[in-house]
N, C-alpha and C. Protein backbone atom coordinates (compact mmCIF):
# COMPACT_ATOMS: atom_id res chain seq x y z
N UNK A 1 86.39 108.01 68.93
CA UNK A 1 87.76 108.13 69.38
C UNK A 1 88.19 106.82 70.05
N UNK A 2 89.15 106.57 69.63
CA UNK A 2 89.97 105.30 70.59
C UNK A 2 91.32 105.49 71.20
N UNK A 3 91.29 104.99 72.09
CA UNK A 3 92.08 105.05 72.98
C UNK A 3 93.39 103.71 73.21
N UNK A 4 94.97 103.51 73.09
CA UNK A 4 95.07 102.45 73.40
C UNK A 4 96.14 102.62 74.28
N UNK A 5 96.40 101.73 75.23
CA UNK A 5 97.30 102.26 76.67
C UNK A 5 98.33 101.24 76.86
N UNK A 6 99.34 101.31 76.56
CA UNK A 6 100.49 100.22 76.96
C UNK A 6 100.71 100.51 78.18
N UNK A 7 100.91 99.41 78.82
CA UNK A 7 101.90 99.14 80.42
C UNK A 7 102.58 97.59 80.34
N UNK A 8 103.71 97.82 81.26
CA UNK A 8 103.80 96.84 81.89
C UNK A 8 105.73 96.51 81.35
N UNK A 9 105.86 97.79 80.71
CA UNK A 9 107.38 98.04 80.25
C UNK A 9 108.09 98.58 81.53
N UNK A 10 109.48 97.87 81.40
CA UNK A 10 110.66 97.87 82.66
C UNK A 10 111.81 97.74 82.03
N UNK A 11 112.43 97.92 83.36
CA UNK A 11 114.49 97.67 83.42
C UNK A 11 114.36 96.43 83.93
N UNK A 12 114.81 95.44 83.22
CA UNK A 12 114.68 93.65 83.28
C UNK A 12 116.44 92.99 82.86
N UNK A 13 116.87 92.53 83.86
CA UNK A 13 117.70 91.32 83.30
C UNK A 13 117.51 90.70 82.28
N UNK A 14 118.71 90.36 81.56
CA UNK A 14 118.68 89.68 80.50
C UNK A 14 118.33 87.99 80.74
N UNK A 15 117.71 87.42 80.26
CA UNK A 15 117.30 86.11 81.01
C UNK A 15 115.89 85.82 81.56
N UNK A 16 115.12 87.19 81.87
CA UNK A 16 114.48 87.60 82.67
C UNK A 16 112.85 87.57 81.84
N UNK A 17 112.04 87.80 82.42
CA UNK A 17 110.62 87.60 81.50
C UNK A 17 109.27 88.65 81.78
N UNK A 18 108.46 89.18 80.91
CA UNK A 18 107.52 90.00 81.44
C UNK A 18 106.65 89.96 80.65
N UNK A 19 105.60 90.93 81.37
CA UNK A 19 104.19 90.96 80.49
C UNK A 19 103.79 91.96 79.55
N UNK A 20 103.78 92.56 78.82
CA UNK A 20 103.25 93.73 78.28
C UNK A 20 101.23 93.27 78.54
N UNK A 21 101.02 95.10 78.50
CA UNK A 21 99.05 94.76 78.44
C UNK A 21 99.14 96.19 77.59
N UNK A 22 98.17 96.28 76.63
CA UNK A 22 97.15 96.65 76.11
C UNK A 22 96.05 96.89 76.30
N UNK A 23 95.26 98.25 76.55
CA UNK A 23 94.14 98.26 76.90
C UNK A 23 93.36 99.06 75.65
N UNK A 24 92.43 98.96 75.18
CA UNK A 24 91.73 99.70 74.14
C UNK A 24 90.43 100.41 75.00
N UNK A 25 90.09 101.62 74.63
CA UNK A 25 88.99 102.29 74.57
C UNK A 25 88.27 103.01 73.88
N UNK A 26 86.93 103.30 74.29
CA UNK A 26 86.50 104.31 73.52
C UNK A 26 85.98 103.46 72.18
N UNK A 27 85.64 103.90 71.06
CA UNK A 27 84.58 103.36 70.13
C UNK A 27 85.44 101.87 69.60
N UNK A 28 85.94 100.94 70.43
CA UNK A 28 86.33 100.07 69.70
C UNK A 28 85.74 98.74 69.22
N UNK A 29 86.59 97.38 68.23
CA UNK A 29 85.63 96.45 68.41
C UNK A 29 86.44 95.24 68.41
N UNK A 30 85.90 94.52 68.79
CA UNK A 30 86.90 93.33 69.32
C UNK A 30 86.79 92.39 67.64
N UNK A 31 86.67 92.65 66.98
CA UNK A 31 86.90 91.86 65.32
C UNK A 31 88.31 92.45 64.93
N UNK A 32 88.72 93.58 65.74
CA UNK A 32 90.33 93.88 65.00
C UNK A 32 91.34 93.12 64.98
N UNK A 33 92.39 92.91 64.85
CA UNK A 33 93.55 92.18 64.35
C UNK A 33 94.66 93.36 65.55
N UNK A 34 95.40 92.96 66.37
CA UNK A 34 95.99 93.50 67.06
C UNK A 34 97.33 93.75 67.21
N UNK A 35 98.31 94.64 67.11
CA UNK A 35 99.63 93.70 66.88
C UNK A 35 100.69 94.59 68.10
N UNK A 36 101.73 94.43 68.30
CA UNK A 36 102.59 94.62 68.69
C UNK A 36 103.82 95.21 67.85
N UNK A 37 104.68 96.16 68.46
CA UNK A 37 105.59 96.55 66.93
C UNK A 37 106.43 96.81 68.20
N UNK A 38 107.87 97.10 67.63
CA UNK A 38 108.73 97.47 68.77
C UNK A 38 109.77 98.49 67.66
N UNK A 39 110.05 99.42 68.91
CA UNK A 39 110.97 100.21 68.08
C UNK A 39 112.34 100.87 69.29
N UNK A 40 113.61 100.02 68.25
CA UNK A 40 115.01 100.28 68.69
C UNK A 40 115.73 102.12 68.51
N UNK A 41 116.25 102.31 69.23
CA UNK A 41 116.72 103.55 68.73
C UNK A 41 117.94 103.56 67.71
N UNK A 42 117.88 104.29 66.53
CA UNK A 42 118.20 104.42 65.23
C UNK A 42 117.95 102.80 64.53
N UNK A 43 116.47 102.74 64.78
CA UNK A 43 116.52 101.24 64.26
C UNK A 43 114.93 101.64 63.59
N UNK A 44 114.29 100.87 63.21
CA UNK A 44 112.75 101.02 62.55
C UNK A 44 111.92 100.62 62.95
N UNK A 45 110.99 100.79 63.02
CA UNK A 45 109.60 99.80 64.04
C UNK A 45 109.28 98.67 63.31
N UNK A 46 109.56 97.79 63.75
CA UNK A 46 109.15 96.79 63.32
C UNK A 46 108.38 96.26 64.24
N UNK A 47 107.08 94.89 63.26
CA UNK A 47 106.08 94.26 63.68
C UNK A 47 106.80 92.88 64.26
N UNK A 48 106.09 92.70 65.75
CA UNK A 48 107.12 91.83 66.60
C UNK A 48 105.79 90.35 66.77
N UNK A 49 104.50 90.82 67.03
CA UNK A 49 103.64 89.90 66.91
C UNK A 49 102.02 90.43 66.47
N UNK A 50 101.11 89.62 66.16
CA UNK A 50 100.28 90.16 66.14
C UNK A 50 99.17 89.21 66.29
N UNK A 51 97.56 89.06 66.95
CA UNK A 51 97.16 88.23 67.17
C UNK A 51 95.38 88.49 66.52
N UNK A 52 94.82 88.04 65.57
CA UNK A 52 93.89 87.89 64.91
C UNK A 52 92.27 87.39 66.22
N UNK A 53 91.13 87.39 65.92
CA UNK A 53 89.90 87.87 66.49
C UNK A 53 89.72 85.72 66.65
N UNK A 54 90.49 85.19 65.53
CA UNK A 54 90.59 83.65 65.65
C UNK A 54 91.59 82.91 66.25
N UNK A 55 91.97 83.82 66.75
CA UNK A 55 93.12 83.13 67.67
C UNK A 55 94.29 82.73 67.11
N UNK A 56 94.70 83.69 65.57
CA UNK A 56 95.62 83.17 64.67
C UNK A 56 96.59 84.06 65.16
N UNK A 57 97.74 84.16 64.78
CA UNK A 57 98.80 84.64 65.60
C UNK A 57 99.80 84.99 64.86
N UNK A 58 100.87 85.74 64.52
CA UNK A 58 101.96 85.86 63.94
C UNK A 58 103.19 86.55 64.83
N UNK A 59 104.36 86.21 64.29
CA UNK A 59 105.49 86.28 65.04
C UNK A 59 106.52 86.70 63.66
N UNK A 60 107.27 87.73 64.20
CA UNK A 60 108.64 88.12 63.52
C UNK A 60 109.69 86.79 64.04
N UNK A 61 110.67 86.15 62.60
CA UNK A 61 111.32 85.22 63.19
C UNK A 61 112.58 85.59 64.57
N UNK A 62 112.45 86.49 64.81
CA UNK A 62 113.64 87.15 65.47
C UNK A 62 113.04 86.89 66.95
N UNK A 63 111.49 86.40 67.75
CA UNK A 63 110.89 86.61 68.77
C UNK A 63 110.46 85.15 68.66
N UNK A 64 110.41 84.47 67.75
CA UNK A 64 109.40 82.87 67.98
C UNK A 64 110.12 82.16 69.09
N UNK A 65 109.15 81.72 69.59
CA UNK A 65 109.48 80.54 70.58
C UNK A 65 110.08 81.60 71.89
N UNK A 66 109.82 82.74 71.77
CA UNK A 66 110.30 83.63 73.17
C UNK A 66 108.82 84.59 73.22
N UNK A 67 107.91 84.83 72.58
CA UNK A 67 107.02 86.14 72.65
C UNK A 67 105.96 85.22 72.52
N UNK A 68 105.08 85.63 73.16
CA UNK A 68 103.43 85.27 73.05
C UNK A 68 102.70 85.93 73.26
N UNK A 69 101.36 86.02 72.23
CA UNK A 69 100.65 87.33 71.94
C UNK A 69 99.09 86.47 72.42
N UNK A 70 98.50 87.71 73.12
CA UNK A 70 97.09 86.88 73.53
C UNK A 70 96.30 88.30 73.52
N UNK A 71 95.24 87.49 73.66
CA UNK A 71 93.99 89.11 73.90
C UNK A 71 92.65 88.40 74.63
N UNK A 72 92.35 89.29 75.23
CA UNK A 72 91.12 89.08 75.92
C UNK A 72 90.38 90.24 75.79
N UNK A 73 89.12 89.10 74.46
CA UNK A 73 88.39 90.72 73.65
C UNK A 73 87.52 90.60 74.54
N UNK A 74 86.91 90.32 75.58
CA UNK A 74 85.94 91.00 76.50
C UNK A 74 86.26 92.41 77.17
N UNK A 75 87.30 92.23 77.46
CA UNK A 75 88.35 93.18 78.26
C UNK A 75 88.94 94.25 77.06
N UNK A 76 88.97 93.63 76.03
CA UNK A 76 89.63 94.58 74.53
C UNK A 76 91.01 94.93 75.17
N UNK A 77 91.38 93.85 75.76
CA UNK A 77 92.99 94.02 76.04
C UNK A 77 93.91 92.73 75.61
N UNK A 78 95.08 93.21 74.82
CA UNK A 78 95.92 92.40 74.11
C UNK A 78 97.24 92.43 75.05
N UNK A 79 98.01 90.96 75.03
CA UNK A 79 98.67 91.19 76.27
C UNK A 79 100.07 90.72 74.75
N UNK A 80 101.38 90.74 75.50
CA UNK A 80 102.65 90.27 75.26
C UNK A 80 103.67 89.43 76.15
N UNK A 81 103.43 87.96 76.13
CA UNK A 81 104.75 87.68 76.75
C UNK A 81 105.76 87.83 76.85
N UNK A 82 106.60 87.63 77.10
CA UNK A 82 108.09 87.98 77.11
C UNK A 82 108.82 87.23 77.60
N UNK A 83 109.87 85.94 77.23
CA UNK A 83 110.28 85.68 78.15
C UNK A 83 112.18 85.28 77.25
N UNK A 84 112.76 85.03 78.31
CA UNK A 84 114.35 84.96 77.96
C UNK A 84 114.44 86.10 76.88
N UNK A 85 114.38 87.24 77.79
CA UNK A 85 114.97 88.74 77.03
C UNK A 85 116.66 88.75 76.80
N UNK A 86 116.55 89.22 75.95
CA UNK A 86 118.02 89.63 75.34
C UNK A 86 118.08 91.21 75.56
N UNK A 87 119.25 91.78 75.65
CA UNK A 87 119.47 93.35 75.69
C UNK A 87 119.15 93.75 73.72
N UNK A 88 119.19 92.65 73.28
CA UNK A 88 118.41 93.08 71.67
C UNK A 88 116.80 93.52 71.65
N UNK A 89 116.42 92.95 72.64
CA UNK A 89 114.99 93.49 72.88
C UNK A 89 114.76 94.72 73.30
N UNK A 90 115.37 95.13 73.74
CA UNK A 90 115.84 97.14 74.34
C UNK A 90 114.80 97.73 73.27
N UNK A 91 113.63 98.25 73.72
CA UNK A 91 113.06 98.84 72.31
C UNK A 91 111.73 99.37 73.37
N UNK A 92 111.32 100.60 72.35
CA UNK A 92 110.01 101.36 72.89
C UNK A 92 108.75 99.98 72.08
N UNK A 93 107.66 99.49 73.20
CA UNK A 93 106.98 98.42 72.63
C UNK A 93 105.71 99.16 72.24
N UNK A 94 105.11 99.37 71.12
CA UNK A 94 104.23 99.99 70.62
C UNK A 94 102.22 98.85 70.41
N UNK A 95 100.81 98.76 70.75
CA UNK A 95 100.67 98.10 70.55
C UNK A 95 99.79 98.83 69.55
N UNK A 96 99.01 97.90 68.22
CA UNK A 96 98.16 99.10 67.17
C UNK A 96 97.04 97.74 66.90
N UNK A 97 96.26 98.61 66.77
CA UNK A 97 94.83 98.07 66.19
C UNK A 97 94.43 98.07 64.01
N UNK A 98 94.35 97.07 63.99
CA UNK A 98 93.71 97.26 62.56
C UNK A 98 92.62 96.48 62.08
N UNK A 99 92.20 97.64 61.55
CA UNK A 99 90.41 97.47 61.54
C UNK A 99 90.04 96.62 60.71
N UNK A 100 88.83 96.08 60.90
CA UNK A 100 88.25 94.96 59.81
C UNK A 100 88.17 95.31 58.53
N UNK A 101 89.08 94.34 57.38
CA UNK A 101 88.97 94.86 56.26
C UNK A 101 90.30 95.55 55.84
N UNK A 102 90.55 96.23 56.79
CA UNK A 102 91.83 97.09 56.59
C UNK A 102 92.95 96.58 56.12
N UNK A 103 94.23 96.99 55.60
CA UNK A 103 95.20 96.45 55.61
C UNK A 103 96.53 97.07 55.88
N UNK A 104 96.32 98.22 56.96
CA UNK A 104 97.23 98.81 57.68
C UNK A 104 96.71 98.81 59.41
N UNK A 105 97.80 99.35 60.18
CA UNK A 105 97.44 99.32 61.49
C UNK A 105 97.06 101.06 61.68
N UNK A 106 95.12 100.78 62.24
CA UNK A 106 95.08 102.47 62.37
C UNK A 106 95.33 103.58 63.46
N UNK A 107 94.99 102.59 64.43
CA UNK A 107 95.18 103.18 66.11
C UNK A 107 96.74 102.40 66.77
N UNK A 108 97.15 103.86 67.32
CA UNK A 108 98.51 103.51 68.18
C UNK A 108 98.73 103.72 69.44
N UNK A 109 99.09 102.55 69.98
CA UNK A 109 99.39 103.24 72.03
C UNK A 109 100.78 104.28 71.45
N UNK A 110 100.94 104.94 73.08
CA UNK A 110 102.22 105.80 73.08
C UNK A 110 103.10 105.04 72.97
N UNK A 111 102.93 103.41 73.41
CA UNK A 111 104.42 103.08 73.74
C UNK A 111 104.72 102.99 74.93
N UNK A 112 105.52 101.74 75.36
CA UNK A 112 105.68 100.92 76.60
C UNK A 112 107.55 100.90 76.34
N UNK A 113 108.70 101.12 77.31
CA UNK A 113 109.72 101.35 77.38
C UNK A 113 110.35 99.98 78.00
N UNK A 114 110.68 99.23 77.59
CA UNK A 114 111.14 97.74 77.82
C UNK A 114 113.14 97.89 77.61
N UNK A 115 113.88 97.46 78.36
CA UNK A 115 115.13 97.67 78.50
C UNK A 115 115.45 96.90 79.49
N UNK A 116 116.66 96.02 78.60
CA UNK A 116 117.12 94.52 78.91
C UNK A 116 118.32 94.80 79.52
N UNK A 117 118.81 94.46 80.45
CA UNK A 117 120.53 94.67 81.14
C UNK A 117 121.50 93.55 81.10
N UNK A 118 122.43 93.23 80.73
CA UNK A 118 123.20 91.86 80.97
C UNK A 118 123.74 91.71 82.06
């Protein structure tokens, strides 16, 4: 069983900057591929970053140069920067694990509640 735990979602000014964390438990392994997804209401989840076991990294063009994705696999926790939020960022932040080999994401946090104000 695995476990994955978002925190670190708030009511933030627009302008304003934060952390998301990720925590994994339970039978996991630090070779996964980690990502971040965010989801708008009447909008779709989309993949916002995601950060590889090599330190490779990917970004939706809609977040580059504002989001930074890190992990600290000792800890098996994947973090999210955040910074110069827009009220477009308003979205439930989801983080998911995908397994070696795989080519979907298999494990999902509940979801971290991030909401931008102007």
């Amino acid at each position: 069983q695995v476990q994955l735990l978002e925190s670190g979602g708030r009511l933030v000014q627009a302008g304003g900057s934060l952390r998301l964390s990720c925590a994994a438990s339970g039978r996991t392994d630090s070779r996964w591929t980690m990502g971040w997804f965010r989801q708008a209401p009447g909008k779709e989840r989309e993949l916002v970053a995601a950060c590889g076991t090599d330190d490779s990294a990917f970004y939706a063009d809609s977040v580059k140069g504002r989001f930074t994705v890190s992990r600290d696999s000792a800890k098996m926790t994947v973090y999210l920067q955040i910074k110069s939020l827009k009220p477009e960022d308003t979205a439930t932040y989801y983080c998911a694990a995908q397994l070696l080999g795989s080519d979907h994401f298999t494990y999902w946090g509940q979801g971290t509640q991030v909401t931008v104000f102007s």
